[in-house]
Protein backbone atom coordinates (compact mmCIF):
# COMPACT_ATOMS: atom_id res chain seq x y z
CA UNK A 1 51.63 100.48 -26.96
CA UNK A 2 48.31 101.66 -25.39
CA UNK A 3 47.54 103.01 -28.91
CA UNK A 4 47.62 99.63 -30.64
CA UNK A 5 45.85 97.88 -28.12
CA UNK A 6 43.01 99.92 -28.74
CA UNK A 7 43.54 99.24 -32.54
CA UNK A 8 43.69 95.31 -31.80
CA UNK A 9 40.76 95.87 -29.34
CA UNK A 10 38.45 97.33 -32.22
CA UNK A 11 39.96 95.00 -34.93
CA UNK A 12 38.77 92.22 -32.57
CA UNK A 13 35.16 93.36 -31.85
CA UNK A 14 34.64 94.10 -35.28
CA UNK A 15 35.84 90.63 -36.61
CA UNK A 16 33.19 89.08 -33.61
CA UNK A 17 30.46 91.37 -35.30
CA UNK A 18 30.86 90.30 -38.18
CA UNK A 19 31.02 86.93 -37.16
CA UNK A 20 27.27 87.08 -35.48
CA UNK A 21 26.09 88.87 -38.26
CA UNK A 22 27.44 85.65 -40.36
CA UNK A 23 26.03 83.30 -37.79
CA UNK A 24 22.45 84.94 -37.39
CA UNK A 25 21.82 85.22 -41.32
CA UNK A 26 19.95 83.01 -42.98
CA UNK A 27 19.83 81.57 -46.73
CA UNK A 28 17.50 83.76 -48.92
CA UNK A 29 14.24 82.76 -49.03
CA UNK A 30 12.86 82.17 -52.43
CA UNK A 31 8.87 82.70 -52.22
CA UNK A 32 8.32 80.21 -55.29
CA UNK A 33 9.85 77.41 -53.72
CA UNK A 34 7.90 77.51 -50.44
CA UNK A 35 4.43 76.60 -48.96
CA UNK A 36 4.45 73.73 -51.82
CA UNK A 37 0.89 71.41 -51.44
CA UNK A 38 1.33 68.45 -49.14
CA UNK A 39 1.43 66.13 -52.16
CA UNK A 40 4.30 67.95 -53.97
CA UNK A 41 6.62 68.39 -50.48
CA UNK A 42 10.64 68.23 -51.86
CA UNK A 43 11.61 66.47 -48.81
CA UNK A 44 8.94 63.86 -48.67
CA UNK A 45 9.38 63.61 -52.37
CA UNK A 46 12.91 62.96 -52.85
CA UNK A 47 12.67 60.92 -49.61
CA UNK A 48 10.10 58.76 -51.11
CA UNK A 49 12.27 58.51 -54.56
CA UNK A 50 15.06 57.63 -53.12
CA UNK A 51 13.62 54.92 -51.35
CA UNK A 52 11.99 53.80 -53.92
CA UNK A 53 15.61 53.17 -55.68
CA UNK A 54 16.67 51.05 -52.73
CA UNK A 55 14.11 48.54 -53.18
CA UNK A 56 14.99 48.18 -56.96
CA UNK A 57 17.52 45.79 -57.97
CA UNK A 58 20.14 47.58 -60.53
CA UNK A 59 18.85 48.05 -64.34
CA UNK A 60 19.76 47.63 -67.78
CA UNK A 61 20.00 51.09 -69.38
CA UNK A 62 16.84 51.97 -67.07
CA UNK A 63 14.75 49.37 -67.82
CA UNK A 64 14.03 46.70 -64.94
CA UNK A 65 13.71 43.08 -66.62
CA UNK A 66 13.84 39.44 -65.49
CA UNK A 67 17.71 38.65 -66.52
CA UNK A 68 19.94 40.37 -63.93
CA UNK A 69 22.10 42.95 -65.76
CA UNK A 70 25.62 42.47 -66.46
CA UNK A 71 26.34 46.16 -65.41
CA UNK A 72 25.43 49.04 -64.28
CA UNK A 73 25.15 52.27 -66.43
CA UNK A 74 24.00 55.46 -66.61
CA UNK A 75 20.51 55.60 -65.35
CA UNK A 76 21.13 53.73 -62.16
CA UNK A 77 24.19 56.13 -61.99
CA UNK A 78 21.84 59.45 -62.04
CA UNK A 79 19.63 58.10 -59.81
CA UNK A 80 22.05 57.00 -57.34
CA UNK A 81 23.71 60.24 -57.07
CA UNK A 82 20.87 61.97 -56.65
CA UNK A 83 19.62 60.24 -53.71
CA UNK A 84 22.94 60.42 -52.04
CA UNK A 85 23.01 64.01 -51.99
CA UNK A 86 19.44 64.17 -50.78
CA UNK A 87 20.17 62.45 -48.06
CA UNK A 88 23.12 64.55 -47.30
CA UNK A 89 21.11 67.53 -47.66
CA UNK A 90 18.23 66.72 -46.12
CA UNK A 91 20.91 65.04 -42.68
CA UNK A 92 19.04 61.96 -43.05
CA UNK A 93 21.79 59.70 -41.86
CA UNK A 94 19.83 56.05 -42.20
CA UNK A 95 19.39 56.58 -46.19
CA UNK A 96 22.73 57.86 -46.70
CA UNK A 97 24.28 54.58 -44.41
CA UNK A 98 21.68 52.41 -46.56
CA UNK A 99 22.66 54.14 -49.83
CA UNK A 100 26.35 54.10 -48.74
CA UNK A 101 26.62 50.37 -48.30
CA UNK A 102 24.94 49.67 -51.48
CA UNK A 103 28.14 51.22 -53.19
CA UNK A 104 30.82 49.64 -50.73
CA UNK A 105 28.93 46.07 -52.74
CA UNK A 106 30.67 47.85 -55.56
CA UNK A 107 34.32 47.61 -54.26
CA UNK A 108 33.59 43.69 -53.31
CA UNK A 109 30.85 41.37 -55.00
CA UNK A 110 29.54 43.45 -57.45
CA UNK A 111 32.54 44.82 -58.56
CA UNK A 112 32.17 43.01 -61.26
CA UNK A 113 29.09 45.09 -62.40
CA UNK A 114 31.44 48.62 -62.89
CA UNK A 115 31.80 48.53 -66.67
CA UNK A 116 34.56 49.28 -68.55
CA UNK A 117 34.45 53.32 -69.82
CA UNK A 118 34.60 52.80 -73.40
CA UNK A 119 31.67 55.13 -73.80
CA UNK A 120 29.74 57.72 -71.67
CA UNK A 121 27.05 55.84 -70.97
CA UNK A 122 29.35 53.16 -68.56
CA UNK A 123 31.81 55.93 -67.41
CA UNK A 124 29.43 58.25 -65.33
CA UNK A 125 29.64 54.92 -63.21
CA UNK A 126 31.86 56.87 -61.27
CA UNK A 127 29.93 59.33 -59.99
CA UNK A 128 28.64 56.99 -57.48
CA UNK A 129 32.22 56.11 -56.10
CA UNK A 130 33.15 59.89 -56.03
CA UNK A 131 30.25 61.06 -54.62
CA UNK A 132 30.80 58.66 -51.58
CA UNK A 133 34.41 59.87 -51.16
CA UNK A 134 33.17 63.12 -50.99
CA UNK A 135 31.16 62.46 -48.05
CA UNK A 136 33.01 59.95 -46.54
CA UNK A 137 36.79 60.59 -47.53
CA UNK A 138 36.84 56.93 -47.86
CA UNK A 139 39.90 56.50 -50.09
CA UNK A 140 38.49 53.39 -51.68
CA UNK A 141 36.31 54.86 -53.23
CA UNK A 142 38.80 57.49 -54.60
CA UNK A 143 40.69 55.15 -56.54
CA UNK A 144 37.45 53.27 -57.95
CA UNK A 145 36.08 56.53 -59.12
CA UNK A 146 38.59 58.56 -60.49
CA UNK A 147 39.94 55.24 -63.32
CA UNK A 148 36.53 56.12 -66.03
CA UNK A 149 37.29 59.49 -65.17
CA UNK A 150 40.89 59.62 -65.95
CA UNK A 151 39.91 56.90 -68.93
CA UNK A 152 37.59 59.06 -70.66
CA UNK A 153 40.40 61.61 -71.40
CA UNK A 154 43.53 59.16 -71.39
CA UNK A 155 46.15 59.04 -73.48
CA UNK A 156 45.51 56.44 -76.28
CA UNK A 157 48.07 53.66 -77.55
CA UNK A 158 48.84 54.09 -81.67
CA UNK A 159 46.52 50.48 -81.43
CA UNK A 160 43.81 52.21 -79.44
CA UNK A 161 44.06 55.14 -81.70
CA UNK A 162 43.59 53.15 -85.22
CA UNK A 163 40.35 51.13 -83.63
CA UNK A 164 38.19 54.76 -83.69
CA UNK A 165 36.24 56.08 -86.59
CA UNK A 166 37.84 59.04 -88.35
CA UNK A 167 35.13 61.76 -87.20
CA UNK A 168 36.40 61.17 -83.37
CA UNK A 169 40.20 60.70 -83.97
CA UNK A 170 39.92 64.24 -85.45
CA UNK A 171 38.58 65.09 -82.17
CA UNK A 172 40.52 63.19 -80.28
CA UNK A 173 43.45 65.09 -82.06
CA UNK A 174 42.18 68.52 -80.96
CA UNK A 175 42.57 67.25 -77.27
CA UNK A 176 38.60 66.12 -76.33
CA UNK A 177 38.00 63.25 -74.82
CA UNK A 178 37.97 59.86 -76.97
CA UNK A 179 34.63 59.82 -76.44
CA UNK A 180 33.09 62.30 -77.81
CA UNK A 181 30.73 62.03 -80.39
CA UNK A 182 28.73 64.83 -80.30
CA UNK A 183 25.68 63.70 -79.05
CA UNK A 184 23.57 66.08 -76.57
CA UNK A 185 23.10 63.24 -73.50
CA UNK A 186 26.88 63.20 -73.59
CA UNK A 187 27.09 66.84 -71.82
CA UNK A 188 25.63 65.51 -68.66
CA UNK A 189 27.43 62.32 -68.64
CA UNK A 190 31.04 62.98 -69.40
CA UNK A 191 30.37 66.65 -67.18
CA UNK A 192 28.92 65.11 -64.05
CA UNK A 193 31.87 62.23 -63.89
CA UNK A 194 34.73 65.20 -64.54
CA UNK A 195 32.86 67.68 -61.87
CA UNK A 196 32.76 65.46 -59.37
CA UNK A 197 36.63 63.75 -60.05
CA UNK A 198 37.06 68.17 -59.62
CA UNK A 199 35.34 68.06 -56.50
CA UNK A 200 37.15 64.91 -54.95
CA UNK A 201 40.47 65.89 -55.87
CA UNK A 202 40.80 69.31 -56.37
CA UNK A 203 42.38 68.78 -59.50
CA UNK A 204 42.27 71.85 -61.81
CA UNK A 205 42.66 69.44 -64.89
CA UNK A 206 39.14 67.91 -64.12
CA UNK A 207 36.94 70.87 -64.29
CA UNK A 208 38.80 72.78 -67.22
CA UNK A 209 38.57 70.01 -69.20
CA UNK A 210 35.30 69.07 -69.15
CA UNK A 211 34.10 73.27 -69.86
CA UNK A 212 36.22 73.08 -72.71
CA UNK A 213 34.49 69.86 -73.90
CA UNK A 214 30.95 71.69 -72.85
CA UNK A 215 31.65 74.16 -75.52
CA UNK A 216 32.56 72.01 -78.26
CA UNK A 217 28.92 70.77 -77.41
CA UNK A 218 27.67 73.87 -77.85
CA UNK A 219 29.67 74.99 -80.87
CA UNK A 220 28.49 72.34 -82.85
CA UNK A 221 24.99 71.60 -80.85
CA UNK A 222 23.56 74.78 -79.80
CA UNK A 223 21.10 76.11 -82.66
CA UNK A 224 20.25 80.15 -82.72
CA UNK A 225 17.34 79.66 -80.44
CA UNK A 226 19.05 78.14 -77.91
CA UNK A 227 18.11 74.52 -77.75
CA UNK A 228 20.04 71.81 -79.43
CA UNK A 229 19.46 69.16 -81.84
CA UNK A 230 19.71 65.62 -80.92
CA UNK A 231 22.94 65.20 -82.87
CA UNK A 232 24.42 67.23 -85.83
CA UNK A 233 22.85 64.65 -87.98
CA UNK A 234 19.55 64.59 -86.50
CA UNK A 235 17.40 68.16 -86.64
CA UNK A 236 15.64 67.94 -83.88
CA UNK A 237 14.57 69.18 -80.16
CA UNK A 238 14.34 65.94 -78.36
CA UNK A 239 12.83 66.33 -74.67
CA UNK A 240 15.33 64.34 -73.02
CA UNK A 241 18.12 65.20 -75.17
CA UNK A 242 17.63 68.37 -74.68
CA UNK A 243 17.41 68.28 -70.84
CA UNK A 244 20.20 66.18 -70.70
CA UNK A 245 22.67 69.32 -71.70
CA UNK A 246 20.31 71.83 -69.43
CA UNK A 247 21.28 69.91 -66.13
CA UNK A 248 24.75 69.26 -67.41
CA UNK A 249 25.27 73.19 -68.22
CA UNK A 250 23.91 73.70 -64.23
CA UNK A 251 25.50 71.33 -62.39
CA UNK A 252 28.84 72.80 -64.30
CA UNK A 253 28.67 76.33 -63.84
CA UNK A 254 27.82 75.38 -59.84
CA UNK A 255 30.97 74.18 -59.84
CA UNK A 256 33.35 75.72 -62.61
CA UNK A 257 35.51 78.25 -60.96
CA UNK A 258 34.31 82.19 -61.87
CA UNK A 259 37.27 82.66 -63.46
CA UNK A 260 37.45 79.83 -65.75
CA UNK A 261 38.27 81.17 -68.91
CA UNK A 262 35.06 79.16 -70.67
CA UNK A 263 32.68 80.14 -67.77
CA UNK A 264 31.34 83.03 -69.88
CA UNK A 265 30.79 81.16 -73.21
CA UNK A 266 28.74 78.32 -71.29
CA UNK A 267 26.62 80.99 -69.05
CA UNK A 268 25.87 82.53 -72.13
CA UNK A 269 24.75 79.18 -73.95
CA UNK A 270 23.08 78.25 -70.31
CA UNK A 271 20.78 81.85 -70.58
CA UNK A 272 19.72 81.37 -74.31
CA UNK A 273 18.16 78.02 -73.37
CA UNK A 274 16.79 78.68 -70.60
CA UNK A 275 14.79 81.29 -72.47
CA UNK A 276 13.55 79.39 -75.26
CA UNK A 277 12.58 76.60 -73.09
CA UNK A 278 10.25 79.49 -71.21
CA UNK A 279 8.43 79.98 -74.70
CA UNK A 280 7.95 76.10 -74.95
CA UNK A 281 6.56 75.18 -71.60
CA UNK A 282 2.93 74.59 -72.02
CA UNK A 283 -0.04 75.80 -69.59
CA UNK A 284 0.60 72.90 -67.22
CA UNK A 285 3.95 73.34 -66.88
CA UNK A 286 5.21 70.91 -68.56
CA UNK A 287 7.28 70.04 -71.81
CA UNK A 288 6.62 67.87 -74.69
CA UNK A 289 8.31 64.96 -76.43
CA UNK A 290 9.84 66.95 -79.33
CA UNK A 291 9.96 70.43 -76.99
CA UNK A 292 8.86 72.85 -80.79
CA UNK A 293 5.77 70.45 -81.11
CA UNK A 294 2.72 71.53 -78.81
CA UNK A 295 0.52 68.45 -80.36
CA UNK A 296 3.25 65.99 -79.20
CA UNK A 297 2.69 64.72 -75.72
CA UNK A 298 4.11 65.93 -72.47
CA UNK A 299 6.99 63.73 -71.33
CA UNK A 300 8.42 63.66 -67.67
CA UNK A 301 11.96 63.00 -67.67
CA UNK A 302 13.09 65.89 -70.18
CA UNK A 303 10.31 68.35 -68.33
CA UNK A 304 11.89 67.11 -64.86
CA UNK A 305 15.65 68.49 -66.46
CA UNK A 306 14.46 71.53 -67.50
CA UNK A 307 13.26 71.92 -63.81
CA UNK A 308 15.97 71.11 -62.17
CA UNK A 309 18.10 73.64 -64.39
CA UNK A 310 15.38 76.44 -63.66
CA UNK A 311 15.47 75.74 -60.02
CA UNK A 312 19.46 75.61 -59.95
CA UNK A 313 19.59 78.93 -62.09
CA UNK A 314 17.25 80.58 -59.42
CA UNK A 315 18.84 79.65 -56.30
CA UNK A 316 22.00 80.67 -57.79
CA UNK A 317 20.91 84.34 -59.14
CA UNK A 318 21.44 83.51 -62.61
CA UNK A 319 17.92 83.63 -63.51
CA UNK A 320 15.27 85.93 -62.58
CA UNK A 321 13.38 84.37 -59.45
CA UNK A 322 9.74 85.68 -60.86
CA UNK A 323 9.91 84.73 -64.44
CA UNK A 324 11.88 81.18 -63.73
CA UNK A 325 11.02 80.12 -60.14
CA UNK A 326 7.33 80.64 -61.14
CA UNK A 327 8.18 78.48 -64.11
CA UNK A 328 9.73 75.78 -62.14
CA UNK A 329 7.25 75.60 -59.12
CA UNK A 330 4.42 75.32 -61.96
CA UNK A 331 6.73 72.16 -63.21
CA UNK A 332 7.79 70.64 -60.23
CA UNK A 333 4.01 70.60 -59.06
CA UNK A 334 2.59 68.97 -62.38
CA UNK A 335 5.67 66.56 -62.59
CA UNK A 336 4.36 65.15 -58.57
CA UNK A 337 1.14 64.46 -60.34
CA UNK A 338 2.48 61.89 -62.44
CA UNK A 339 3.58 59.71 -59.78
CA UNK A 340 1.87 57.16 -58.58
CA UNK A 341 0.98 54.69 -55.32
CA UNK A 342 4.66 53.05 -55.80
CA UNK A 343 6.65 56.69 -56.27
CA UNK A 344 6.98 55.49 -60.15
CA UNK A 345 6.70 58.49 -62.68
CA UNK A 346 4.27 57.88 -65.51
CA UNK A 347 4.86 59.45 -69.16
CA UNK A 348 8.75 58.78 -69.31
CA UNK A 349 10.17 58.30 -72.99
CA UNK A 350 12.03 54.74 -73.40
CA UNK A 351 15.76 54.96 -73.60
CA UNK A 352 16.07 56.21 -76.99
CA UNK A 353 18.58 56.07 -79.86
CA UNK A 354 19.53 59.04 -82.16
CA UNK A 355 17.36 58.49 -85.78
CA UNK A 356 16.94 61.34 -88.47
CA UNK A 357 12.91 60.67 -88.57
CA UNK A 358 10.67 62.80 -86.82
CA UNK A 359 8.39 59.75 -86.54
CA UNK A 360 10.50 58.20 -84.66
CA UNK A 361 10.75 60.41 -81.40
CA UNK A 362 7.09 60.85 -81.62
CA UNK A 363 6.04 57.24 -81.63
CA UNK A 364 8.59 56.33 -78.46
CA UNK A 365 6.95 54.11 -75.81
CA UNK A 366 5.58 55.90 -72.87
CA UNK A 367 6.77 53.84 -69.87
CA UNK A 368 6.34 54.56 -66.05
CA UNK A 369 8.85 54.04 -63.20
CA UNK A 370 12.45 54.01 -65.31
CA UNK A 371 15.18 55.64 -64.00
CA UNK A 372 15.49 57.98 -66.76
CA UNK A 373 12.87 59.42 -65.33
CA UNK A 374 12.94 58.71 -61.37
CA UNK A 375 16.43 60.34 -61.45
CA UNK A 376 15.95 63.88 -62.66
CA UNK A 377 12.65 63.79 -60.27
CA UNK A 378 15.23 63.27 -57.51
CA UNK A 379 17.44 66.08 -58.83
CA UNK A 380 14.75 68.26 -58.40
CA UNK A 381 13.91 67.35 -55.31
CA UNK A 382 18.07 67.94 -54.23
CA UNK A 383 17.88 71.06 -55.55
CA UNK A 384 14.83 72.21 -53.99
CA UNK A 385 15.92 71.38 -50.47
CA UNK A 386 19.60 72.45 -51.26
């Protein structure tokens, strides 16, 4: 008996060491994302973006005009969720009560505004929802949340299933979602609403899913040099397209289990662009409207994805802190520059169809303030702080 109290007695004191070591270590610091100039601070940054998005009324596809919109979609959507985990992360409880309310408008008078998922663009709607049950465990916002998610891979009626063009009933057949149709932005949209419907629930189906979707993506996507083409019609490295699938791949692997069977094949696809993209940032750290171009102009919302998947990669130890965090902090410092007095980002590409026509991407109107753009800039700024 005396033996094994002695036994317990050690067992004990070494669990309570172990538990002060836990308590009295601190995150790793990561030199390239400290001691940033006062005008490029994350937390006054993303504080400042995010309040800038409360003062906007919602958007049409990112673009503020005079005729309310009928719904909201995915740049609101981006930008939403990005301030509400800011203000989680950063504990600033007003903003997250002010951001908060705005979406319980979504379960009463502006319900009417949730669109119905019959594409990515109006399904990632539910991000918003499902981040707010995350934080609050509101079950309200459960339900509201999880229908696009559970829509975009439903089973579809032999009516349903006749109304969609050949090329994505084939896919359909092979068990993707319904909407897939293979365009790069798509890997953000249809990953972010399944990761977080993964996160609120728990749900296994969720998560595997959507990795086994990201690498149909990059299957039929991905080129040799690791960055993608717009579409599989469309030959070429779009800023924003492209930075669309670099945030997707990182916010997935932070959240795909490490033994998903698929986590390998995405990491890999995750590395080899985050590689090339080192090659194509130019001396100001920035990237350019068709990213293989150097004589096209620098553009702010694809540079600001790239960013946030460089500073993600870092912090998570799947990219060398030197080579990338250098690479980020050199990005995340040129992208504050283009902000100005109002918090709106200058240089942001209009929202922007898929065309084979080279002409086309380069000739895109330069616009400041839209969300495309004020959303990844808030990313960032999560990620930084995270």
């Amino acid at each position: 008996m005396k033996r094994l109290k002695t036994i317990l007695l050690v067992f004990l004191n070494s669990c309570w060491g172990l538990t002060v070591l836990a308590q009295n270590t601190k995150p790793k610091t990561i030199a390239s994302f400290e001691n940033f100039p006062k005008d490029a601070n994350p937390t006054e940054i993303g504080k400042r973006l995010s309040e800038r998005f409360m003062t906007r009324p919602h958007s049409t596809f990112g673009a503020f005009k005079a005729t309310p919109p009928t719904e909201i979609t995915y740049p609101d959507a981006c930008a939403w969720y990005g301030a509400l985990t800011f203000a989680k992360l950063t504990d600033n409880k007003d903003l997250s009560q002010r951001l908060i309310n705005r979406a319980e408008l979504l379960l009463n008078e502006e319900a009417h505004l949730i669109p119905y998922a019959k594409d990515v663009d109006r399904a990632v709607i539910g991000i918003v929802p499902l981040e707010v049950y995350n934080q609050t465990k509101d079950e309200r916002f459960l339900k509201v949340g999880l229908i696009p998610a559970d829509e975009q891979f439903k089973t579809l009626s032999p009516e349903e299933y006749t109304k969609l063009p050949v090329e994505i009933r084939n896919r359909y057949a092979k068990g993707y979602s319904w909407h897939t149709r293979f365009w790069m932005d798509d890997m953000y949209m249809i990953t972010a609403l399944q990761s977080q419907a993964y996160r609120a629930t728990n749900n296994y189906k969720y998560i595997d899913r959507t990795a086994r979707q990201m690498i149909a993506y990059l299957d039929t996507l991905q080129t040799p040099n690791g960055l993608f083409y717009h579409a599989n019609d469309v030959p070429f490295y779009w800023g924003r397209g492209d930075g669309w699938l670099a945030a997707g791949m990182a916010e997935l692997l932070s959240i795909l289990p490490k033994d998903n069977v698929y986590r390998p094949r995405i990491m890999q696809g995750y590395k080899d662009m985050m590689k090339t993209l080192l090659k194509y940032q130019d001396k100001n750290g920035m990237w350019h409207q068709l990213l293989d171009d150097p004589t096209a102009w620098p553009e702010t919302s694809g540079t600001a994805m790239f960013t946030f998947a460089f500073i993600t990669g870092v912090k998570k130890g799947w990219l060398d802190e030197k080579i990338y965090g250098q690479a980020a902090r050199k990005a995340w410092i040129s992208l504050c520059g283009y902000l100005d007095e109002n918090n709106d980002l200058r240089e942001i590409c209009e929202g922007t169809n898929k065309k084979n026509d080279r002409q086309y991407y380069l000739d895109r109107k330069r616009i400041t303030g839209d969300l495309h753009g004020q959303a990844p800039m808030i990313w960032c700024a999560m990620a930084l702080v995270k």
